[in-house]
PDB file of N, CA and C in Angstrom:
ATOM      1  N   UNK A   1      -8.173  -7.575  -2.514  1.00  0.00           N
ATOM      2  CA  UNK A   1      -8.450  -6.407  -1.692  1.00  0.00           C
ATOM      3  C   UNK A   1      -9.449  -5.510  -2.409  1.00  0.00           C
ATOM      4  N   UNK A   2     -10.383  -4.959  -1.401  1.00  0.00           N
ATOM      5  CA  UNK A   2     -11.720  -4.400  -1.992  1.00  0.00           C
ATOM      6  C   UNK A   2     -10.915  -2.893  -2.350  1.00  0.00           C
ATOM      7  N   UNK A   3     -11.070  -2.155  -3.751  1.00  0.00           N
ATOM      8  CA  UNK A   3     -10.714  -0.627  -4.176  1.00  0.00           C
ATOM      9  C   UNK A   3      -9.702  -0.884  -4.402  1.00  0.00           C
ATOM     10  N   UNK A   4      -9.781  -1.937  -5.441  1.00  0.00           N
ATOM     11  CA  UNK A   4      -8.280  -1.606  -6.647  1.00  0.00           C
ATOM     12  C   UNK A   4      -8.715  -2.331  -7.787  1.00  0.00           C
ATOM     13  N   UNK A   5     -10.002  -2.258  -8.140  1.00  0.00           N
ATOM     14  CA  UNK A   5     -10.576  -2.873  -9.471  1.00  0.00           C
ATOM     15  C   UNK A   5     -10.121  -4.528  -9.299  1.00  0.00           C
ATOM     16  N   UNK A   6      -9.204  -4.541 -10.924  1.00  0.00           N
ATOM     17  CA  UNK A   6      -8.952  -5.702 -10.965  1.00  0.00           C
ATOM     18  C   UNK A   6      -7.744  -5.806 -10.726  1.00  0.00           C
ATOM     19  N   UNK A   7      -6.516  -4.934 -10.079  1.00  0.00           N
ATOM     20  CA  UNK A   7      -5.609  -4.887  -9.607  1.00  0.00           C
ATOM     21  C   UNK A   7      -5.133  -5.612  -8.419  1.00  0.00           C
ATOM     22  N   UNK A   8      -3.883  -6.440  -8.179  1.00  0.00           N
ATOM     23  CA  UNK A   8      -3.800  -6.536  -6.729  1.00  0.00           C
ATOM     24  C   UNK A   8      -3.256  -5.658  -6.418  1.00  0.00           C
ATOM     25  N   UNK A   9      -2.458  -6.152  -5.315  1.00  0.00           N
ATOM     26  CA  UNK A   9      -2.063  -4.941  -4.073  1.00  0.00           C
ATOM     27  C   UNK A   9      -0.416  -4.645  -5.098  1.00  0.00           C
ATOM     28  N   UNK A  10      -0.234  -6.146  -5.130  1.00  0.00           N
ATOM     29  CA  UNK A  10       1.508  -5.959  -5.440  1.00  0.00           C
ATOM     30  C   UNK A  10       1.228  -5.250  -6.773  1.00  0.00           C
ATOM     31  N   UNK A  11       0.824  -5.188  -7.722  1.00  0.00           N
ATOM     32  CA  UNK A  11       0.908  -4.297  -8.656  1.00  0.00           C
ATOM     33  C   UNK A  11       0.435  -2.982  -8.780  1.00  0.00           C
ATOM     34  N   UNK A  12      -0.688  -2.811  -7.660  1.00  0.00           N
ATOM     35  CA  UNK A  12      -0.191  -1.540  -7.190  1.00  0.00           C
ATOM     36  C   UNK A  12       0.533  -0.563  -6.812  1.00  0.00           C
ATOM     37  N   UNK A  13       1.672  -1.601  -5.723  1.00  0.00           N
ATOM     38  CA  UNK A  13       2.891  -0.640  -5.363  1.00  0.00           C
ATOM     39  C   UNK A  13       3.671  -1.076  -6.645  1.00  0.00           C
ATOM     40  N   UNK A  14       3.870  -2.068  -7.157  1.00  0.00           N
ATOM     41  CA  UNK A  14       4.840  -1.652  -8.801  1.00  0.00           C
ATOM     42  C   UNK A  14       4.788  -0.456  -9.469  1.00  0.00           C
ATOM     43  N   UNK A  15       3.501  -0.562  -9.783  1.00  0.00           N
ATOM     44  CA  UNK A  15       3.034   0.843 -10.569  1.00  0.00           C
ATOM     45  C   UNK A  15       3.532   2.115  -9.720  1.00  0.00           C
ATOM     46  N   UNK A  16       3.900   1.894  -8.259  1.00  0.00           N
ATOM     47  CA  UNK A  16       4.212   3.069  -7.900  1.00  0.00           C
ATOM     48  C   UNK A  16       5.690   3.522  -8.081  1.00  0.00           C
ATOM     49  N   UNK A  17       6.165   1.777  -7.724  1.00  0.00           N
ATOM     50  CA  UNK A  17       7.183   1.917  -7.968  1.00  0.00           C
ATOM     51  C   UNK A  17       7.775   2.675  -9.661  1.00  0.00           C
ATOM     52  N   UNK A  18       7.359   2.156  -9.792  1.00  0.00           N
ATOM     53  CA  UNK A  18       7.492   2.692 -11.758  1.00  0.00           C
ATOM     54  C   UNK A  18       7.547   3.675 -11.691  1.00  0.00           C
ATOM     55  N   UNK A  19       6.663   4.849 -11.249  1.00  0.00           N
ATOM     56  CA  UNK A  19       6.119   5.888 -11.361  1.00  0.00           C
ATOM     57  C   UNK A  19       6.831   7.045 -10.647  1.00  0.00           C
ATOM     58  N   UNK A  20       8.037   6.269  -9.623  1.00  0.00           N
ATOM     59  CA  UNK A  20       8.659   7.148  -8.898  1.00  0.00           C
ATOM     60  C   UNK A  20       8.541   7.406  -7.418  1.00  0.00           C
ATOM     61  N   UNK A  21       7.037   7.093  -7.303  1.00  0.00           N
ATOM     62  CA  UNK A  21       6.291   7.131  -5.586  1.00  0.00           C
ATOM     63  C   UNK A  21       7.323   5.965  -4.837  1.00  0.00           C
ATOM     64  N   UNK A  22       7.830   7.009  -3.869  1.00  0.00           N
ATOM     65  CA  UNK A  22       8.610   6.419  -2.280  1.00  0.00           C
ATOM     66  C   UNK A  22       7.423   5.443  -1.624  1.00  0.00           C
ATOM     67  N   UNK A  23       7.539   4.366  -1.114  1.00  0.00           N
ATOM     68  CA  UNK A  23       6.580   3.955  -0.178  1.00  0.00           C
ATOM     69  C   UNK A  23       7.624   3.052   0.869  1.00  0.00           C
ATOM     70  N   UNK A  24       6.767   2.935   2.229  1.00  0.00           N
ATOM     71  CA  UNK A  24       7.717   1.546   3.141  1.00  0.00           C
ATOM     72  C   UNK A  24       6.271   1.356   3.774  1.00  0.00           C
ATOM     73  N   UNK A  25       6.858  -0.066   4.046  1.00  0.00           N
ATOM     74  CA  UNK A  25       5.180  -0.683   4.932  1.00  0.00           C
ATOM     75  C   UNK A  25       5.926  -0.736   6.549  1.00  0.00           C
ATOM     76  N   UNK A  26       5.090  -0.557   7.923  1.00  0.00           N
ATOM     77  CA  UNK A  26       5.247  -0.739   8.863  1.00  0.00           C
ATOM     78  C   UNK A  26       4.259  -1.749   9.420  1.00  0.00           C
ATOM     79  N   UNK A  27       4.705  -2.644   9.914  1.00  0.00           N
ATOM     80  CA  UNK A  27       3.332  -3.854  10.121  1.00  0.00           C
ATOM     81  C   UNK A  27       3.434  -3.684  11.590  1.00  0.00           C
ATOM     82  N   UNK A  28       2.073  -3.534  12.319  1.00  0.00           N
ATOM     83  CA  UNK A  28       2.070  -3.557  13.885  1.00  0.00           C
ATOM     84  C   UNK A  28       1.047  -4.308  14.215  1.00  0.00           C
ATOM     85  N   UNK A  29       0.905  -5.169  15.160  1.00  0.00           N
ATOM     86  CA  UNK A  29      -0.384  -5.799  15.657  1.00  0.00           C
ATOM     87  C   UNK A  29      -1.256  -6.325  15.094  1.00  0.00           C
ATOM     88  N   UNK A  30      -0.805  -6.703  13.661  1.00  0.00           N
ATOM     89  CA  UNK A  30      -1.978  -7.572  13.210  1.00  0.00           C
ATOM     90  C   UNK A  30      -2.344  -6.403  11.828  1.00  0.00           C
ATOM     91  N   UNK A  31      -1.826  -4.901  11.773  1.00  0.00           N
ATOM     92  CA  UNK A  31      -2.293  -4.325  10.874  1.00  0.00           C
ATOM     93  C   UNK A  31      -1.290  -3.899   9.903  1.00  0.00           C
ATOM     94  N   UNK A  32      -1.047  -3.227   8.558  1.00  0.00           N
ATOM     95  CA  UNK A  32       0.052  -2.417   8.062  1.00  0.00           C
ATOM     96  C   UNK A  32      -0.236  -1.120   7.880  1.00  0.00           C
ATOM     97  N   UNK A  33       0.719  -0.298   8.296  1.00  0.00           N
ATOM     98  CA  UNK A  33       0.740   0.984   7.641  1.00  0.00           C
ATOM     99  C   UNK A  33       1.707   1.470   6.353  1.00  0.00           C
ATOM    100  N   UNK A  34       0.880   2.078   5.503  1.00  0.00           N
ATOM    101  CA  UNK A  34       1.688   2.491   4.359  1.00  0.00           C
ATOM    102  C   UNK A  34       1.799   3.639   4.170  1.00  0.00           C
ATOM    103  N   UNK A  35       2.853   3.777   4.226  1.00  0.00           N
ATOM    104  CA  UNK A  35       3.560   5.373   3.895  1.00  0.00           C
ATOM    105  C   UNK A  35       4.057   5.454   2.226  1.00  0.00           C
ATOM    106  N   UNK A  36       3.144   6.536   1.641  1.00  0.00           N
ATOM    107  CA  UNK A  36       3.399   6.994   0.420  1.00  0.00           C
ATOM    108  C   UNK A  36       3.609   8.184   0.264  1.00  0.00           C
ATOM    109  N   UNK A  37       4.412   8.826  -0.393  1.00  0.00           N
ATOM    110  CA  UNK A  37       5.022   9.972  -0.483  1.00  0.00           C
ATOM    111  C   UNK A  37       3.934  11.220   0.603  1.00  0.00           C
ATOM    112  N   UNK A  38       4.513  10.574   2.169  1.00  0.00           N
ATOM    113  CA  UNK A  38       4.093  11.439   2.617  1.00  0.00           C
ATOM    114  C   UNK A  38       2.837  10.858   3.649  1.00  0.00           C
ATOM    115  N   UNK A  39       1.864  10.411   2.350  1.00  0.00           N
ATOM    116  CA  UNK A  39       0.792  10.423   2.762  1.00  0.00           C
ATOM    117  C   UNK A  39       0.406   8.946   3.747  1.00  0.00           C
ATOM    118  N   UNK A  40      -0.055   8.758   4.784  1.00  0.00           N
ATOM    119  CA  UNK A  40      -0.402   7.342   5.267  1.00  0.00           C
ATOM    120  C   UNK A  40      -1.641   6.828   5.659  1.00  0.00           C
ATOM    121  N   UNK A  41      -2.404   5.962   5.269  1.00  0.00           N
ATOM    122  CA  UNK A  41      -3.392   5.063   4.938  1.00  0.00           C
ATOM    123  C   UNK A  41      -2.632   3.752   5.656  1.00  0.00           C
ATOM    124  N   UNK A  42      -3.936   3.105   6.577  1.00  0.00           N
ATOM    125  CA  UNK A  42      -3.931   1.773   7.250  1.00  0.00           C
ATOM    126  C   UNK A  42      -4.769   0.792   6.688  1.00  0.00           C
ATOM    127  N   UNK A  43      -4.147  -0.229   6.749  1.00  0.00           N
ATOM    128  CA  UNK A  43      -5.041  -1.344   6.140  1.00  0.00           C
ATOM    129  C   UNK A  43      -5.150  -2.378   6.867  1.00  0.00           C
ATOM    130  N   UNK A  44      -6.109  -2.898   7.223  1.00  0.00           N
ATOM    131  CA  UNK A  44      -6.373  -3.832   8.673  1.00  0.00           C
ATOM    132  C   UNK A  44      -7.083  -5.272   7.416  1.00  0.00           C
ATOM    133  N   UNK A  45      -6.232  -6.390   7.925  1.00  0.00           N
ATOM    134  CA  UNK A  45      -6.493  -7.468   7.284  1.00  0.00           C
ATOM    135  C   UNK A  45      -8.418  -7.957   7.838  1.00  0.00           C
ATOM    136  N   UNK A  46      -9.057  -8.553   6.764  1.00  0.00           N
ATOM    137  CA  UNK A  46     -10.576  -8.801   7.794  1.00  0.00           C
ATOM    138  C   UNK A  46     -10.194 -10.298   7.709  1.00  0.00           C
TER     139      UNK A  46
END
């Protein structure tokens, strides 16, 4: 995934996890939404 360096996704949310950050994914139609403390960002597979 493009904008996470050399990171994937899953160690992204680890690190959040680690860190304390709440998250849940909602998957609809082909896309996910992620809810992070609060905040939500969509990510549409290409």
């Amino acid at each position: 995934m493009v904008g996470y360096g050399e990171k994937t996704v899953a160690e992204v949310f680890r690190e959040l996890a680690v860190s304390g950050a709440s998250f849940k994914f909602a998957a609809r139609g082909g896309s996910v939404k992620v809810s992070i403390d609060g905040l939500h960002s969509s990510l549409s597979p290409r």
